[in-house]
Each structure stands twice: as C-alpha cells, then as structure tokens.
Protein backbone atom coordinates (compact mmCIF):
# COMPACT_ATOMS: atom_id res chain seq x y z
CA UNK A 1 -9.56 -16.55 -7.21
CA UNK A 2 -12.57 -14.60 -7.43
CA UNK A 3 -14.56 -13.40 -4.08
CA UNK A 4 -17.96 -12.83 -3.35
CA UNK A 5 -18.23 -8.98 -4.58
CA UNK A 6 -16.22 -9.76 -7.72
CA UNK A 7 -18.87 -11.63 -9.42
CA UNK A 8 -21.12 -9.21 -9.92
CA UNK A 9 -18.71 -7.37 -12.50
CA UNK A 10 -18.39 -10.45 -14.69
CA UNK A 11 -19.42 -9.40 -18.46
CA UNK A 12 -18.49 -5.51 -17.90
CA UNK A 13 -14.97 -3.82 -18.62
CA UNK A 14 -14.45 -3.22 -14.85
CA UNK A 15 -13.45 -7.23 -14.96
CA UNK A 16 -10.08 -6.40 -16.34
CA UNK A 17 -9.74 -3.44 -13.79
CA UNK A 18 -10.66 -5.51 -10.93
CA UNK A 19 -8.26 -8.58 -12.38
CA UNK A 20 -5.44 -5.97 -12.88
CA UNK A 21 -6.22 -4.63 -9.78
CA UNK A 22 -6.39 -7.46 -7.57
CA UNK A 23 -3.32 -8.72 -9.09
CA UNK A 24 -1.37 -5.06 -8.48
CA UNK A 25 -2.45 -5.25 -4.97
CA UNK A 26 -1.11 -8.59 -4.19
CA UNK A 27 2.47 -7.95 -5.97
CA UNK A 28 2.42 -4.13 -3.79
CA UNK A 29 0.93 -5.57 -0.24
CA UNK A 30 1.64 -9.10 -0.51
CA UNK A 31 -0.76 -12.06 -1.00
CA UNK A 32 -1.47 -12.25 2.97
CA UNK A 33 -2.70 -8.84 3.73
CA UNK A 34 -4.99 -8.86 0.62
CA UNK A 35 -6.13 -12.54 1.91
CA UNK A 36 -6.85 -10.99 5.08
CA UNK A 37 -8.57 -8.12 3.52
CA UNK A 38 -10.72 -10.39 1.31
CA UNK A 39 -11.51 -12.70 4.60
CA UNK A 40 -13.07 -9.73 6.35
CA UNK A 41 -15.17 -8.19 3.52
CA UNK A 42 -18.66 -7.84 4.26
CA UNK A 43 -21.48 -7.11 2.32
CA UNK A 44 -21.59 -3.61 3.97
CA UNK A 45 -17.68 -3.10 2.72
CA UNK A 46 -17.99 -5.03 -0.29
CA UNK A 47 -18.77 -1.84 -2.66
CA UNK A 48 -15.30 -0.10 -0.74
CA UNK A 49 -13.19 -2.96 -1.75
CA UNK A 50 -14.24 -2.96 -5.49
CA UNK A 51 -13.59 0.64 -5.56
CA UNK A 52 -10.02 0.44 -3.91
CA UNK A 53 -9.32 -2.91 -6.10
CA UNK A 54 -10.62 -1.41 -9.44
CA UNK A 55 -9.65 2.48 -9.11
CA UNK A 56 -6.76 2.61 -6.94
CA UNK A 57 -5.24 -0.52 -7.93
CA UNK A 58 -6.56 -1.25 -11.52
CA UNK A 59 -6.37 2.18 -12.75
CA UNK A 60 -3.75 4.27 -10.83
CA UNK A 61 -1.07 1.78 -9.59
CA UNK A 62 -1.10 -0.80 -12.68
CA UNK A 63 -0.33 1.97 -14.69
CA UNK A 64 3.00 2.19 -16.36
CA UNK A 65 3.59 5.93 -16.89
CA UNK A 66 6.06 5.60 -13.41
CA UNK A 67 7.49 3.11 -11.35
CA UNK A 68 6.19 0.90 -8.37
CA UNK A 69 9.14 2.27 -6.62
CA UNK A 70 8.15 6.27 -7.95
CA UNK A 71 4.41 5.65 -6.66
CA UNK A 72 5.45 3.90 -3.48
CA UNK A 73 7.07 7.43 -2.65
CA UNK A 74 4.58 9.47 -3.38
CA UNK A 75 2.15 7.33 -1.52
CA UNK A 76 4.36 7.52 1.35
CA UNK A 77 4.90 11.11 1.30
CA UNK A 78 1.68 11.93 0.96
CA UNK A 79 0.41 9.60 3.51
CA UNK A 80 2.94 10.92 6.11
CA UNK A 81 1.55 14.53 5.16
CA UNK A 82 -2.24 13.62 5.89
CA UNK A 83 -1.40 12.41 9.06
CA UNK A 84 -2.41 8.95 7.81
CA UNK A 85 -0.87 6.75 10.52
CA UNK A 86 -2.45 3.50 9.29
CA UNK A 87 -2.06 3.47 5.51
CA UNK A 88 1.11 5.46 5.85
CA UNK A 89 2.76 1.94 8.14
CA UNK A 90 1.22 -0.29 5.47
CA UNK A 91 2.82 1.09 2.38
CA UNK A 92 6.08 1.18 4.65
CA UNK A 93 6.05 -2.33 5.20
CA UNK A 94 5.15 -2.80 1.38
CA UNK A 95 8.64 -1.02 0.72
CA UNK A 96 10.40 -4.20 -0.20
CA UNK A 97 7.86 -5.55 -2.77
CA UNK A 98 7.98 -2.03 -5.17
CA UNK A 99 11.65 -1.38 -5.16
CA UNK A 100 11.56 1.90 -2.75
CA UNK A 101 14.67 1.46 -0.80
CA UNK A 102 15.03 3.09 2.80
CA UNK A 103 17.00 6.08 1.87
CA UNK A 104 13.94 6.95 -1.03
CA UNK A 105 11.63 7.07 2.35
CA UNK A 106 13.48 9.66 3.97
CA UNK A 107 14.33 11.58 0.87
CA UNK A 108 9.89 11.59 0.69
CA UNK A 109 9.82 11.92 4.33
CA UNK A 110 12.17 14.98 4.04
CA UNK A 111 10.01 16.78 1.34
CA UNK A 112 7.23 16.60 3.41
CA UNK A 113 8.96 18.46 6.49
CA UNK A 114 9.20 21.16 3.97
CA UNK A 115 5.91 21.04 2.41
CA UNK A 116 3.61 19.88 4.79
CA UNK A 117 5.47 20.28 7.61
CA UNK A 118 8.25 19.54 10.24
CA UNK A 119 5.55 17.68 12.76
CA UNK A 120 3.87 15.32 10.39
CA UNK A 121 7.58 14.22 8.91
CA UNK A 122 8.90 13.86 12.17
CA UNK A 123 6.06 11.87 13.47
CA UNK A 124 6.64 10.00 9.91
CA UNK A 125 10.05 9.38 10.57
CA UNK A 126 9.28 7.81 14.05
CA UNK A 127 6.54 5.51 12.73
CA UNK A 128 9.05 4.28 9.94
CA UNK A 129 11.65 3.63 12.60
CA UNK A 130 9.44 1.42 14.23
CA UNK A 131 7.96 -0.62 11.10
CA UNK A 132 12.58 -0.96 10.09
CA UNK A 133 13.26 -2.51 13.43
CA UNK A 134 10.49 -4.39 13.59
CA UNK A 135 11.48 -6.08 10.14
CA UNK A 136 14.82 -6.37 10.90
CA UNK A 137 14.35 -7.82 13.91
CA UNK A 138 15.22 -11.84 14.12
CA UNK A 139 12.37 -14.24 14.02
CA UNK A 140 10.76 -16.55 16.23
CA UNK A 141 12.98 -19.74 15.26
CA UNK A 142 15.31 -17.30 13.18
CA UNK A 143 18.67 -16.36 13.62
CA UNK A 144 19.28 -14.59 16.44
C-alpha cells in the first residue's frame, strides 16, 4: 500500500528504497505503529517520513552486513546514550520482532554506563523496566 508522499518517487531508484524500507519498518516496529505513523503524516512531515523510510530503513536497516538482532542493540545503546527517551522505548518494545533478547539489552545498556555514562544507562535501565512489565503484564480479557 502506497501513501500519499510515496507517489511522487514512482519511476526513480528511491522506489525500491522506499519499498524495502517500508517493508523493513513494518517487520522491525510492527504493521500498527507504521499504520499509525502513515495516518498522521502531513504534508509538512511528509518529506521526514520519506527520509526515515528510504535512508534509515531502506538503506541502513535492510542491509544484510549484520543482524536485526546486532542493529537492534546498537540502536538501543545508542539511543539510551543520547538521552533519547522516546525512540530509545520504541525500539525496546520492537525487541521481540528483531531477535534481541532481554539479556542483549542490558549487555548494550551496560556498555553504555561505561561509555557514555552511569546516568544515561541507569535512566535506560529504568525506562526498559517499565516497557518489560508493561508487556508482560496480562491483558484486558487475558489470563490473569
């Protein structure tokens, strides 16, 4: 499914980028939180999302140099040492879709007390705690 700012690469090479992309994005962040990121592009944000879909997506995490589950940790380590509260607790809750198991996070959270720095790891490590019991928590409905 193509949206609205995707058209206007048709005919170019970005296509396959933004196809690749797109397609990276959904199997790393799940179908519903790209959905809902498509749903709330506007023309202003339009040119952001291309980027994002076609650089970040199409042409760093499609590659095949390293793992889903090798880039997942890096983005989550260096997330965590930017401070980067928001992207860091999405790519935490992407965990399960790349492979990056729970003990990889605090082996990445770990390297960042000792290269960035024992605040932003421990604020990390808090944050994470939060997005684990929040997923393991039972469901509305759900086992209890």
């Amino acid at each position: 499914m193509r949206r609205s700012w995707l058209p206007s690469l048709r005919g170019t090479p970005m296509t396959e980028l933004s196809d690749t992309g797109l397609a990276t994005r959904r199997r790393v962040l799940g179908t519903a939180h790209v959905a809902r990121a498509e749903a709330q592009t506007t023309p202003f944000d339009a040119p952001f999302q291309a980027l994002i879909t076609d650089a970040a997506w199409g042409r760093v995490w499609s590659r095949d140099t390293i793992t889903l589950r090798e880039r997942s940790m890096m983005t989550i380590a260096l997330l965590a040492g930017l401070g980067n509260d928001g992207e860091l607790a999405l790519h935490l809750r992407a965990i399960p879709n790349t492979g990056t198991s729970r003990d990889d996070v605090i082996e990445a959270l770990l390297h960042v007390a000792i290269y960035a720095g024992v605040p932003r790891a421990n604020h990390a490590i808090r944050l994470a705690k939060e997005i684990f019991s929040e997923a393991d928590a039972p469901t509305a409905g759900g086992p209890a």
